[in-house]
N, C-alpha and C. Protein backbone atom coordinates (compact mmCIF):
# COMPACT_ATOMS: atom_id res chain seq x y z
N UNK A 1 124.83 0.61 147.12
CA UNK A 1 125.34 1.71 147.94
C UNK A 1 126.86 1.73 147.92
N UNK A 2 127.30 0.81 148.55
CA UNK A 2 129.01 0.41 148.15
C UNK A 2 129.20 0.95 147.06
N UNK A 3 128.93 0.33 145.33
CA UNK A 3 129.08 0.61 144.45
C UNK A 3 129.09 1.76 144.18
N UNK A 4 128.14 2.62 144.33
CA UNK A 4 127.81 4.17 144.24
C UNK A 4 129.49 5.18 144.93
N UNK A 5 129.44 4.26 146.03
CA UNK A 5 130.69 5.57 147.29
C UNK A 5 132.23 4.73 146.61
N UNK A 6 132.00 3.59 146.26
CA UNK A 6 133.28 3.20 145.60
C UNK A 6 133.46 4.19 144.27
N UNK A 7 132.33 4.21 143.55
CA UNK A 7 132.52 4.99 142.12
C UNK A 7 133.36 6.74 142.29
N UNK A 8 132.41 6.81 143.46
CA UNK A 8 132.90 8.38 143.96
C UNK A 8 134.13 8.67 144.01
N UNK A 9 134.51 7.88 145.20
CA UNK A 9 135.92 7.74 145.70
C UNK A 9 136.87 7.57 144.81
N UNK A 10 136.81 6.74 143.28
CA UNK A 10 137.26 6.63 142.49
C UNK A 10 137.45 7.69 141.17
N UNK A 11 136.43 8.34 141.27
CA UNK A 11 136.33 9.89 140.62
C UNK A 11 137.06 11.03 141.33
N UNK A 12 136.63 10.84 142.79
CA UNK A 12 137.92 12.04 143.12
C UNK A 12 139.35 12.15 143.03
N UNK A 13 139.30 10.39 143.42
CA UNK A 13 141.25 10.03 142.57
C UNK A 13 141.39 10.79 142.15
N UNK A 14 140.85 10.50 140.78
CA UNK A 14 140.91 10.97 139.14
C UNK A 14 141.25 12.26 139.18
N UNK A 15 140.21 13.20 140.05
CA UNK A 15 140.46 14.67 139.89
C UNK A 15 141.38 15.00 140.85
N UNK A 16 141.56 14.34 141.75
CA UNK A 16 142.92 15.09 142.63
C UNK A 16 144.51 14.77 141.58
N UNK A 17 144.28 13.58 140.84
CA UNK A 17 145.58 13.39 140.63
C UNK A 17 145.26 14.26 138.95
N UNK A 18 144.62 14.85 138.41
CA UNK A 18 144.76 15.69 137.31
C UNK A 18 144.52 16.93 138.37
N UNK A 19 144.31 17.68 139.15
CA UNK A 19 144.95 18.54 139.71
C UNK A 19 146.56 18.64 139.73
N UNK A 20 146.97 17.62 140.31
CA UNK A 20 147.97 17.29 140.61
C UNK A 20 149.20 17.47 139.51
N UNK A 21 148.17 17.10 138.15
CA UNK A 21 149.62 17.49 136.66
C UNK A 21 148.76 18.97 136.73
N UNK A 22 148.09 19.77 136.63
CA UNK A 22 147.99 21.13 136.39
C UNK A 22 148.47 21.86 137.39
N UNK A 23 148.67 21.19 138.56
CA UNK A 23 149.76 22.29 139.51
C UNK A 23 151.02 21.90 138.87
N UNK A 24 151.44 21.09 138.59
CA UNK A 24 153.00 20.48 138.06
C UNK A 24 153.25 21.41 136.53
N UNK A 25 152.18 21.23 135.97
CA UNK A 25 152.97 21.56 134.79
C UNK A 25 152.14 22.90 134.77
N UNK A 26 151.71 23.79 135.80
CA UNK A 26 151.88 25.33 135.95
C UNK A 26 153.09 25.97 136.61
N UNK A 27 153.86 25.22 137.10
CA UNK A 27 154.94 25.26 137.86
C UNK A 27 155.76 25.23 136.58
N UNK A 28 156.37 23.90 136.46
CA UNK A 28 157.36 23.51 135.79
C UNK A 28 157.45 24.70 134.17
N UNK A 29 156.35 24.92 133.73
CA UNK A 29 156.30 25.83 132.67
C UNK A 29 156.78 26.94 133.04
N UNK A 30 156.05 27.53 134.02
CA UNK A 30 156.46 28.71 134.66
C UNK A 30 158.15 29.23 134.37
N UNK A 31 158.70 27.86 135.41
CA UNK A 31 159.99 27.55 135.67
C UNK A 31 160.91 27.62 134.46
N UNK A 32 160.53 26.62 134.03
CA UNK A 32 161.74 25.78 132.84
C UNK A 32 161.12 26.28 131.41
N UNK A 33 160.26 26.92 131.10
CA UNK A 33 159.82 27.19 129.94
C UNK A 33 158.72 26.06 129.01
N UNK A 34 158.43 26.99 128.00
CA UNK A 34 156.95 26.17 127.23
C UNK A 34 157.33 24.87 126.95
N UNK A 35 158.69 24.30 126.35
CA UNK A 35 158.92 22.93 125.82
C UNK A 35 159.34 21.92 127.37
N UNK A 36 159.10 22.02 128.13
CA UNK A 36 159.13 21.16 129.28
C UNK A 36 158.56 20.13 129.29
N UNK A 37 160.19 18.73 128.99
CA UNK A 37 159.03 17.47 128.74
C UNK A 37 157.62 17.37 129.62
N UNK A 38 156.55 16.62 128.96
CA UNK A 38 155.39 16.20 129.77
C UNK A 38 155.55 14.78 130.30
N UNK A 39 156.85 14.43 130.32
CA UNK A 39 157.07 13.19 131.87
C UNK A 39 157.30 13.61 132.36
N UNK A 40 158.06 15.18 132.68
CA UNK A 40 158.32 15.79 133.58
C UNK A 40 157.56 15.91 134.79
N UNK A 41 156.61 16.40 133.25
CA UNK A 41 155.89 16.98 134.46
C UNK A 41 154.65 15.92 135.33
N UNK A 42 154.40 15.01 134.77
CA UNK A 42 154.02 13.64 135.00
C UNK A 42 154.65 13.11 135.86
N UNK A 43 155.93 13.40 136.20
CA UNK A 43 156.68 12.83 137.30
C UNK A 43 156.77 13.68 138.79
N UNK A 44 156.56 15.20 138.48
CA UNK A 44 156.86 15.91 139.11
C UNK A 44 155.78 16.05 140.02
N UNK A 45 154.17 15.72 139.30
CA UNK A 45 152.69 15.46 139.97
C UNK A 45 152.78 14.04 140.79
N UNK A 46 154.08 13.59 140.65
CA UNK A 46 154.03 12.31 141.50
C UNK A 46 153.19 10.98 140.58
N UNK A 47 152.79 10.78 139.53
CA UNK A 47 152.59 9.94 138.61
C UNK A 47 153.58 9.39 138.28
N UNK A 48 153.34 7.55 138.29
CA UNK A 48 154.44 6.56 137.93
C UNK A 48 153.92 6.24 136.61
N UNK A 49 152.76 6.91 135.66
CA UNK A 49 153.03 6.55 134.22
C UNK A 49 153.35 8.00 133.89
N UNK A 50 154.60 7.52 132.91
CA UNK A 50 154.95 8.81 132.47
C UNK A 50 154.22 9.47 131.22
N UNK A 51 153.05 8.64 130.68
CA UNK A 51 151.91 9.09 129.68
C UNK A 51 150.96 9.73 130.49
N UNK A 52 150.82 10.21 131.68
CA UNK A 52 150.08 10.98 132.88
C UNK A 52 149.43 11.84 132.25
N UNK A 53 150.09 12.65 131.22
CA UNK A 53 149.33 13.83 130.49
C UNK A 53 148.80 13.76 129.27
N UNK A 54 149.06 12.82 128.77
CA UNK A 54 148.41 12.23 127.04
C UNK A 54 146.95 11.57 127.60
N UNK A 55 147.24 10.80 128.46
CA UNK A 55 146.15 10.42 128.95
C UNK A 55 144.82 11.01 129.49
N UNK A 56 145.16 12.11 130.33
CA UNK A 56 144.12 13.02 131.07
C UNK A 56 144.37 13.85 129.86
N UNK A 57 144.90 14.99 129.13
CA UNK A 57 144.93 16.06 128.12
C UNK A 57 145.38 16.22 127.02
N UNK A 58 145.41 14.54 126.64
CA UNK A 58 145.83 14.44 125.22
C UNK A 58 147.39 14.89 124.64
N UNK A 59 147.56 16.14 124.73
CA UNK A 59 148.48 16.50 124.32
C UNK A 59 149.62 18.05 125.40
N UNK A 60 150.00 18.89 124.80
CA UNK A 60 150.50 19.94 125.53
C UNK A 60 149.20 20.83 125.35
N UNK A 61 149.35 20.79 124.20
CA UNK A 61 148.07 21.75 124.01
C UNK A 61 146.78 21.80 124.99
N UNK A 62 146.19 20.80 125.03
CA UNK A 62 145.13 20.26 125.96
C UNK A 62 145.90 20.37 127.36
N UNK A 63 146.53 20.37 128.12
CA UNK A 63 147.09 20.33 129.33
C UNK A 63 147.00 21.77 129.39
N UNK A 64 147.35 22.83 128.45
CA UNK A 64 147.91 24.14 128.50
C UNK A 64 146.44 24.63 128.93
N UNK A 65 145.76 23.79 128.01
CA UNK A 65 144.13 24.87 127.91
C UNK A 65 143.46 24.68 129.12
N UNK A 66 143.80 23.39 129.91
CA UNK A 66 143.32 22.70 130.91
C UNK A 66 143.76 24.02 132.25
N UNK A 67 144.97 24.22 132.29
CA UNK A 67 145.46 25.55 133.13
C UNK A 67 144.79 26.68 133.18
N UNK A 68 144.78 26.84 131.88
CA UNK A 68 144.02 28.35 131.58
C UNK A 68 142.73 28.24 131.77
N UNK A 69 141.70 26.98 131.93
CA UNK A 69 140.53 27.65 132.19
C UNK A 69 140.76 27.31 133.68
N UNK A 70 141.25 26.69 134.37
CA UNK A 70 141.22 26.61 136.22
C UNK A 70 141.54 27.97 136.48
N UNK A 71 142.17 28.40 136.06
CA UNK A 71 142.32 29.76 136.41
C UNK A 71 141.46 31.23 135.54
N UNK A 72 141.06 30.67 134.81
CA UNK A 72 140.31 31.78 134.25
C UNK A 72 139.04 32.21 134.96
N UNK A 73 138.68 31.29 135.15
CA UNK A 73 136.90 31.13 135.74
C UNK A 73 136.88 32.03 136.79
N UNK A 74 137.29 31.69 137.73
CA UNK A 74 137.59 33.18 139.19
C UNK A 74 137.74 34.21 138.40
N UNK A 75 138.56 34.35 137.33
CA UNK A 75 138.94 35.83 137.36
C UNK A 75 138.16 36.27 136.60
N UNK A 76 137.59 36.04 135.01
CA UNK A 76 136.55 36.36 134.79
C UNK A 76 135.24 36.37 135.38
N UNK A 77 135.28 35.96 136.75
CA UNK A 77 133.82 36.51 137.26
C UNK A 77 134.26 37.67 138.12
N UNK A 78 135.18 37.93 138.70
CA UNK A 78 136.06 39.30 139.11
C UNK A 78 136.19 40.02 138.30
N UNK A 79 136.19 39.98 137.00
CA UNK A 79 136.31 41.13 135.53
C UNK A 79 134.53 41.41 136.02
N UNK A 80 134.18 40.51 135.50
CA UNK A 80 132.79 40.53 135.83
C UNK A 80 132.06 41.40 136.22
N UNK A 81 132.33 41.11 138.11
CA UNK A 81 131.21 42.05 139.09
C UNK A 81 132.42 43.43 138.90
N UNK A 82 133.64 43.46 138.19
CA UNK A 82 134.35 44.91 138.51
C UNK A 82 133.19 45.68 137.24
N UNK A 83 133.18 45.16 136.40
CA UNK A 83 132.67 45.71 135.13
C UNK A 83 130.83 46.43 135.45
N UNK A 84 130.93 45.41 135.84
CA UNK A 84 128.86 45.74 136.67
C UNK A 84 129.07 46.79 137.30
N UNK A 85 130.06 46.65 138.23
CA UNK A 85 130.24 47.49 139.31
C UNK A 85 129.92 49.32 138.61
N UNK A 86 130.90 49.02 137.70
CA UNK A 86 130.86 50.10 136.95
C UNK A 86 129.60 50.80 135.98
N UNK A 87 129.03 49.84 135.67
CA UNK A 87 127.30 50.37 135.09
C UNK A 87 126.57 50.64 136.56
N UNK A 88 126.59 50.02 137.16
CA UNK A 88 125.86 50.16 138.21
C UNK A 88 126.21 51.86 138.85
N UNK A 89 127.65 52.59 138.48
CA UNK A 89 127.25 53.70 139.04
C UNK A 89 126.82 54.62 137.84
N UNK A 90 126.74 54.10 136.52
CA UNK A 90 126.32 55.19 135.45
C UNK A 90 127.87 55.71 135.15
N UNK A 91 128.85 54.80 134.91
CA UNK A 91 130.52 54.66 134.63
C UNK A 91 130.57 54.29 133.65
N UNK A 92 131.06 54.98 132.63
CA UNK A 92 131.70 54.62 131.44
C UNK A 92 133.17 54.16 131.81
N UNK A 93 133.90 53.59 132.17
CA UNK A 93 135.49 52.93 132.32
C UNK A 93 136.25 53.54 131.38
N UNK A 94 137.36 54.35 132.35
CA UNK A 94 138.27 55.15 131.54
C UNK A 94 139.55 53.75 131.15
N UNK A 95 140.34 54.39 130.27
CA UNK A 95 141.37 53.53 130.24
C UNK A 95 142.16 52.98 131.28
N UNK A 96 142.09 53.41 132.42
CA UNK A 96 143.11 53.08 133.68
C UNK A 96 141.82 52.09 134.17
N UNK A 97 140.80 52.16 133.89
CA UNK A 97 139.54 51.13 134.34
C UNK A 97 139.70 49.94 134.34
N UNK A 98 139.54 50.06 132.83
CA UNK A 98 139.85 48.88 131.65
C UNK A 98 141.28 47.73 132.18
N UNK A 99 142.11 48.80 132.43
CA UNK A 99 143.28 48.35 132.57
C UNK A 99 143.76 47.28 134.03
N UNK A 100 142.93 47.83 134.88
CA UNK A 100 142.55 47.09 136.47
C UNK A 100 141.80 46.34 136.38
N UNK A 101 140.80 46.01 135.26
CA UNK A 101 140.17 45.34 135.17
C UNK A 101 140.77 44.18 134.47
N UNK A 102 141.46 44.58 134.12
CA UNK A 102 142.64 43.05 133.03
C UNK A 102 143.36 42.56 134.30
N UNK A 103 144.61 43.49 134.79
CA UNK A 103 145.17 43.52 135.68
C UNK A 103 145.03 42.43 137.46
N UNK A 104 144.22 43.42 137.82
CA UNK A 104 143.83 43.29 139.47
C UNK A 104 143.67 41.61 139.40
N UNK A 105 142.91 41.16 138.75
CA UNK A 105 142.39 39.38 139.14
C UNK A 105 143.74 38.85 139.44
N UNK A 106 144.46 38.91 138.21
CA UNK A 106 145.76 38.12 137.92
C UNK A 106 146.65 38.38 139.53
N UNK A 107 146.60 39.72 139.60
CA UNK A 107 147.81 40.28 140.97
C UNK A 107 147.25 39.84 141.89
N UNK A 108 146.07 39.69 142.15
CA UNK A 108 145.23 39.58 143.83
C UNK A 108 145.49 38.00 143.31
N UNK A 109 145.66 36.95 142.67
CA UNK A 109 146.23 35.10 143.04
C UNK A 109 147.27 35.18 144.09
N UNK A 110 147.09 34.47 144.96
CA UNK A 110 148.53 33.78 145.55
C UNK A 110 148.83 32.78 145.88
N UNK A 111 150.07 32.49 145.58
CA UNK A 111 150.56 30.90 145.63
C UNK A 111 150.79 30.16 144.58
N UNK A 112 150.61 31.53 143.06
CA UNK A 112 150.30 30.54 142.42
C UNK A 112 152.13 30.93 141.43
N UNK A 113 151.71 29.96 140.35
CA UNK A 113 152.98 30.70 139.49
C UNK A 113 152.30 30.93 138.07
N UNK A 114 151.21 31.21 137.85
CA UNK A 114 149.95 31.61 136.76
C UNK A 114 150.66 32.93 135.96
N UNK A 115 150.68 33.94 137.03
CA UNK A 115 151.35 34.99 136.09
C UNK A 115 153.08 34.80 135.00
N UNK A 116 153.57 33.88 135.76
CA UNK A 116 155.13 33.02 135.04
C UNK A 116 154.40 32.80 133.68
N UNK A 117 153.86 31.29 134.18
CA UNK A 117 152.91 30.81 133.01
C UNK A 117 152.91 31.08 131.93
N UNK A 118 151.74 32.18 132.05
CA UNK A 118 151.03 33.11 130.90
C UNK A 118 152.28 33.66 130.23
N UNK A 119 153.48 34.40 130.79
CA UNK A 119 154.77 34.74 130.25
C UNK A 119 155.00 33.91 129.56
N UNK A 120 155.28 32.40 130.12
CA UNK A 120 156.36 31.47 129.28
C UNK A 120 155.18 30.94 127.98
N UNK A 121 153.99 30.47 127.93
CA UNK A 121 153.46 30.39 127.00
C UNK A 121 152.67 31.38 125.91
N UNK A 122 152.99 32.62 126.04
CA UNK A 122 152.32 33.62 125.23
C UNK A 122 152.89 33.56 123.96
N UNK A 123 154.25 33.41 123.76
CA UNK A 123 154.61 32.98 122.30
C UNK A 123 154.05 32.09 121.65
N UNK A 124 153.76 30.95 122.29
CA UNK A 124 153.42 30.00 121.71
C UNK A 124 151.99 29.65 121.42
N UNK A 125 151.54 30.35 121.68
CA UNK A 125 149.61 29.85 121.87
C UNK A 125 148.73 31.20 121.71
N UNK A 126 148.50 31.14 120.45
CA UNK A 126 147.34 32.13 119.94
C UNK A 126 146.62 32.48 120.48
N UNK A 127 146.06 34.04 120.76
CA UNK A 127 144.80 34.38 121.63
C UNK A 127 143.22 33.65 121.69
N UNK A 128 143.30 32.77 120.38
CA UNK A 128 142.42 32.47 119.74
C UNK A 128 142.17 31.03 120.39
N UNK A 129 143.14 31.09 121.11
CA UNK A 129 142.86 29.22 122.15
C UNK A 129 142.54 29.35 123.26
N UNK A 130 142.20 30.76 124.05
CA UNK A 130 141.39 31.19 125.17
C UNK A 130 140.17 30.21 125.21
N UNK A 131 140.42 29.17 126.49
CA UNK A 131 138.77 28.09 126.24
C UNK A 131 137.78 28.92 126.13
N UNK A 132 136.34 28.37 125.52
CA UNK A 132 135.39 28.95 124.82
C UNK A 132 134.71 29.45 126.11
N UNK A 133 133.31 30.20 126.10
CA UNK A 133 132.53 30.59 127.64
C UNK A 133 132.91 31.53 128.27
N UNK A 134 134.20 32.51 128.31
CA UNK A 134 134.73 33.26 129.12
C UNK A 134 134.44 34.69 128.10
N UNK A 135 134.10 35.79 128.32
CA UNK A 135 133.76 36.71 127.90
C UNK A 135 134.59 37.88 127.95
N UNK A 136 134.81 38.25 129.39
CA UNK A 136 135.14 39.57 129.92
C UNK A 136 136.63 39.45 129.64
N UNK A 137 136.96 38.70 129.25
CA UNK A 137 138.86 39.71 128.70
C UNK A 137 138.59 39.62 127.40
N UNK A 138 137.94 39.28 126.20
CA UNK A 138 138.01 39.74 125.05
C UNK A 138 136.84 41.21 125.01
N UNK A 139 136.07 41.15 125.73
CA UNK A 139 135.30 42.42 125.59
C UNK A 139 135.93 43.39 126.73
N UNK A 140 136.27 43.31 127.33
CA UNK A 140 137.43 44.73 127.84
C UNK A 140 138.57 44.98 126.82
N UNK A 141 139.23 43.96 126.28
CA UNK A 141 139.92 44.73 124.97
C UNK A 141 139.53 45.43 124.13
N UNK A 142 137.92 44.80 123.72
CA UNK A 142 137.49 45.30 122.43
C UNK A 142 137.40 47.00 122.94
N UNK A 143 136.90 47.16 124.05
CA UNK A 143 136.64 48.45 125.06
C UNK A 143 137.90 49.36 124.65
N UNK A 144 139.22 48.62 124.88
CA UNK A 144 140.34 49.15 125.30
C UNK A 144 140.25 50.20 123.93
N UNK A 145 140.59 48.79 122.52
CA UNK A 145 140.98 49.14 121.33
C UNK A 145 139.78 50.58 120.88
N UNK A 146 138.79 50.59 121.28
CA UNK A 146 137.51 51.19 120.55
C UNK A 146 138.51 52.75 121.53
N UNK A 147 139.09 52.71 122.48
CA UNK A 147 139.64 53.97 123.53
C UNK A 147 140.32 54.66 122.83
N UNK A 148 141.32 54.08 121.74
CA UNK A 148 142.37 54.32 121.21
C UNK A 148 142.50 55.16 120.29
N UNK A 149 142.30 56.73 120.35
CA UNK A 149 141.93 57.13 119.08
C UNK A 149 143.38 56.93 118.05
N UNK A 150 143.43 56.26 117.05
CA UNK A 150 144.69 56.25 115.97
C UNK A 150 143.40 55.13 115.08
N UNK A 151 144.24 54.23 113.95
CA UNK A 151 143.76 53.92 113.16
C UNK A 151 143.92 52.33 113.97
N UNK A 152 143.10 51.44 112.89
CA UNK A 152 143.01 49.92 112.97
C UNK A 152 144.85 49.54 113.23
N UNK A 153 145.90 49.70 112.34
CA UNK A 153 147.13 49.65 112.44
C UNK A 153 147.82 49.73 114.00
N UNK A 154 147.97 51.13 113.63
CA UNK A 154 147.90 51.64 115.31
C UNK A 154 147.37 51.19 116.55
N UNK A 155 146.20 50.98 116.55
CA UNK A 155 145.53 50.25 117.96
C UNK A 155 146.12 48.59 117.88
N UNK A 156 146.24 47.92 116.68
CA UNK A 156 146.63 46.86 117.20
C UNK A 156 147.91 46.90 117.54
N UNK A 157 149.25 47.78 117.01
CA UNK A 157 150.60 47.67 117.43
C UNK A 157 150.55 48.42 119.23
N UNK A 158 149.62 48.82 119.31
CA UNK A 158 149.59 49.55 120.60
C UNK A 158 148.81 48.66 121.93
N UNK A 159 147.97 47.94 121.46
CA UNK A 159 147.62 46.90 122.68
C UNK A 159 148.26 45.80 122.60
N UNK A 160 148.96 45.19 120.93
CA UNK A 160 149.96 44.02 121.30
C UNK A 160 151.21 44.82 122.65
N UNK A 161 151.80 46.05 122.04
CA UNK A 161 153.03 46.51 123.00
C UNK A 161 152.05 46.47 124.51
N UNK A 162 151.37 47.28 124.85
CA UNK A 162 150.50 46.83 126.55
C UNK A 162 150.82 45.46 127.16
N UNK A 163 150.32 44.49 125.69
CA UNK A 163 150.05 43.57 126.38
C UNK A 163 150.98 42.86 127.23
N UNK A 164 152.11 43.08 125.84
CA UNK A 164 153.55 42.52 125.96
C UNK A 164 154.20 42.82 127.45
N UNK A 165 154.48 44.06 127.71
CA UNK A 165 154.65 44.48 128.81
C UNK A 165 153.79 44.21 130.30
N UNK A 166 152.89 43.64 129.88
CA UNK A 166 151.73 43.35 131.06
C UNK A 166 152.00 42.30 131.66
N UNK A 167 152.05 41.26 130.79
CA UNK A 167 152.61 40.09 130.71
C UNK A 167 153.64 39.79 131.66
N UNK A 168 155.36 40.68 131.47
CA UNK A 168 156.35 40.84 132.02
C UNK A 168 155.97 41.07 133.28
N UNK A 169 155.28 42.65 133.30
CA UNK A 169 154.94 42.85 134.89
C UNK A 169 154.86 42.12 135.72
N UNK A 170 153.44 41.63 135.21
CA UNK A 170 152.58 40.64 136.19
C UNK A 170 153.40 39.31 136.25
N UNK A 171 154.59 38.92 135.88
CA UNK A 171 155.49 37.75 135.85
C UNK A 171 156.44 38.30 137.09
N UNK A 172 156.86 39.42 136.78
CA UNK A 172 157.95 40.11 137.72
C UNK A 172 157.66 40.63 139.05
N UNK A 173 155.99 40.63 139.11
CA UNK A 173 155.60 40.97 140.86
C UNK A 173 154.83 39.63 141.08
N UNK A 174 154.75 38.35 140.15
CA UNK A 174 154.72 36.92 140.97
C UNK A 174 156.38 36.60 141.58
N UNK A 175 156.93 36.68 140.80
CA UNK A 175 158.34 36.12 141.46
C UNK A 175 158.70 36.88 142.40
N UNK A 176 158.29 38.33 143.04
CA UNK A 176 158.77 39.07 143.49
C UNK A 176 158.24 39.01 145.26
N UNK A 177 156.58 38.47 144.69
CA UNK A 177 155.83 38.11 145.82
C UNK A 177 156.26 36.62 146.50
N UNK A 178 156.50 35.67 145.80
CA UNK A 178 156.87 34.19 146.17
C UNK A 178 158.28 34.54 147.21
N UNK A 179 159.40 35.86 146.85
CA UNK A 179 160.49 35.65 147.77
C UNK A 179 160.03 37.36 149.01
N UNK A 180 158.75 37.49 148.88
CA UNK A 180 158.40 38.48 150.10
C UNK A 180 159.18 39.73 149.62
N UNK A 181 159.34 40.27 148.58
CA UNK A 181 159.98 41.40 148.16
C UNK A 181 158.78 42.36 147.62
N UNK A 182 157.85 41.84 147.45
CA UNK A 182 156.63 43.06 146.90
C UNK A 182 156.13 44.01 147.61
N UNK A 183 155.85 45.25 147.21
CA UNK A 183 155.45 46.20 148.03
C UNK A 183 153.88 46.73 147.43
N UNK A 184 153.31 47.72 148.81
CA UNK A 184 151.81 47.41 149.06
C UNK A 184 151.23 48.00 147.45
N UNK A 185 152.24 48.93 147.02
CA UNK A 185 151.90 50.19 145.90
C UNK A 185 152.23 49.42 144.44
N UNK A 186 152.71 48.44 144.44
CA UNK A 186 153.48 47.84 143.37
C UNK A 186 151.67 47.71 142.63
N UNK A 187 150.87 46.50 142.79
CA UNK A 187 149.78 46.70 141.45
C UNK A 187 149.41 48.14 140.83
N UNK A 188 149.39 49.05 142.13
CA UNK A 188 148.42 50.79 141.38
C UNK A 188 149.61 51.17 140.23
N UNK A 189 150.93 50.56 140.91
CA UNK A 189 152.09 51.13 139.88
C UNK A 189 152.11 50.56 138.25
N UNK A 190 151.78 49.33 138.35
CA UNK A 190 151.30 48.28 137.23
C UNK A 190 150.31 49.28 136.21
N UNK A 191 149.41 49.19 136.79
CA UNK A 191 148.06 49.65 136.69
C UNK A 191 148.56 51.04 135.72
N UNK A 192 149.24 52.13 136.18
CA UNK A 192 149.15 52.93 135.81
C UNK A 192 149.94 53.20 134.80
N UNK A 193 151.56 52.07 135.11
CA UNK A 193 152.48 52.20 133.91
C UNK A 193 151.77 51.69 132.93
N UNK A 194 150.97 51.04 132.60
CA UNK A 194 150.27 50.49 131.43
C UNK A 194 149.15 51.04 131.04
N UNK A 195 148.63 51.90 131.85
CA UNK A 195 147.58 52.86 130.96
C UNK A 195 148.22 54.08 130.45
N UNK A 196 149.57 54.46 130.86
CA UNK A 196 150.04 55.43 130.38
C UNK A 196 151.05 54.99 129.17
N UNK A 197 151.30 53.60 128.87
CA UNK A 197 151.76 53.31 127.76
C UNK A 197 150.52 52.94 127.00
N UNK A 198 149.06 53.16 126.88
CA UNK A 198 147.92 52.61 126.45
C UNK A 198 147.78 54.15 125.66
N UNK A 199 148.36 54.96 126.48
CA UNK A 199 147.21 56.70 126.55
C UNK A 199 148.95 57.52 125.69
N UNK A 200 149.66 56.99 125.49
CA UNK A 200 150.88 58.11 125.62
C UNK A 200 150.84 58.57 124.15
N UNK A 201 150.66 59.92 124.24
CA UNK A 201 151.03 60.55 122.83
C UNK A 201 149.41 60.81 121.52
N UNK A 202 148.41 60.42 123.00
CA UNK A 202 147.22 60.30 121.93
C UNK A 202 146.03 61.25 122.53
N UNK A 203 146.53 62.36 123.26
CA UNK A 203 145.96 63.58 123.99
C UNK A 203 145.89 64.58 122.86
């Protein structure tokens, strides 16, 4: 019995203090950018080995991916029931749909610095390292791109530019919210500047 509640107790360590580097080095990235030593951030989670993150995630890479799915999971099940939501009334999802549906999860977090994040590491980390299991943001793109009437060329220079800009947004109303400067209209405004850079010129 001991043995059993000792083992436990000893497992939640484990996971509070690797919480502990994925709040640090969602922060610190956020902050200081993608190359931010990982003693940093090992130090910054309050860990006295400064191998804190080789250890639990191997590498940056593995730490990075480790972020992205803690936070993915909520929001792809919020893509989710928005997407149902939408069969369920006999809704085909217009582009401004699609677009809230990327959108809204990310803006409705708080507390966090996730939307920074995603900014500071998008150069660096291929779409293609999205952890495996998560569905609903590659099939709302595919949605988006299939919206787009122009050619294969075209749709991809036109949802990389969205994205690019989405990215920024949703970076610029986290920082904006952390110092109490956001206002109630700011996501519909998101929302809409980016379906109208999705839609512009293809009427």
């Amino acid at each position: 019995m001991d043995d059993k509640l000792g083992g436990h107790m000893a497992d939640n360590g484990a996971d509070h203090r690797k919480r502990e580097l994925l709040d640090a080095a969602e922060r610190l990235i956020a902050t200081r950018g993608y190359e931010v030593p990982l003693r940093d951030v090992a130090v910054a989670a309050g860990h006295r080995n400064n191998s804190a993150v080789q250890y639990h995630y191997r590498n940056r890479q593995g730490l990075i991916a480790a972020v992205v799915a803690r936070r993915l999971g909520p929001m792809e099940s919020e893509r989710a029931n928005m997407l149902e939501a939408f069969a369920a009334q006999g809704k085909q999802p217009t582009v401004r749909d699609l677009i809230e549906v990327l959108v809204l999860p990310i803006l409705q977090m708080k507390g966090t610095h996730y939307a920074r994040f995603l900014e500071a590491i998008r150069p660096h980390w291929p779409d293609e390292s999205i952890p495996t299991g998560y569905t609903e943001w590659p099939k709302v793109l595919d949605q988006l791109n299939k919206s787009i009437k122009a050619d294969k060329p075209a749709r991809i220079r036109r949802v990389t530019a969205v994205a690019t800009a989405m990215f920024s947004l949703i970076a610029d109303y986290e920082r904006r919210t952390e110092l109490g400067e956001q206002s109630d209209s700011e996501p519909d405004e998101i929302v809409d500047m980016l379906s109208a850079m999705m839609t512009a010129g293809l009427d």
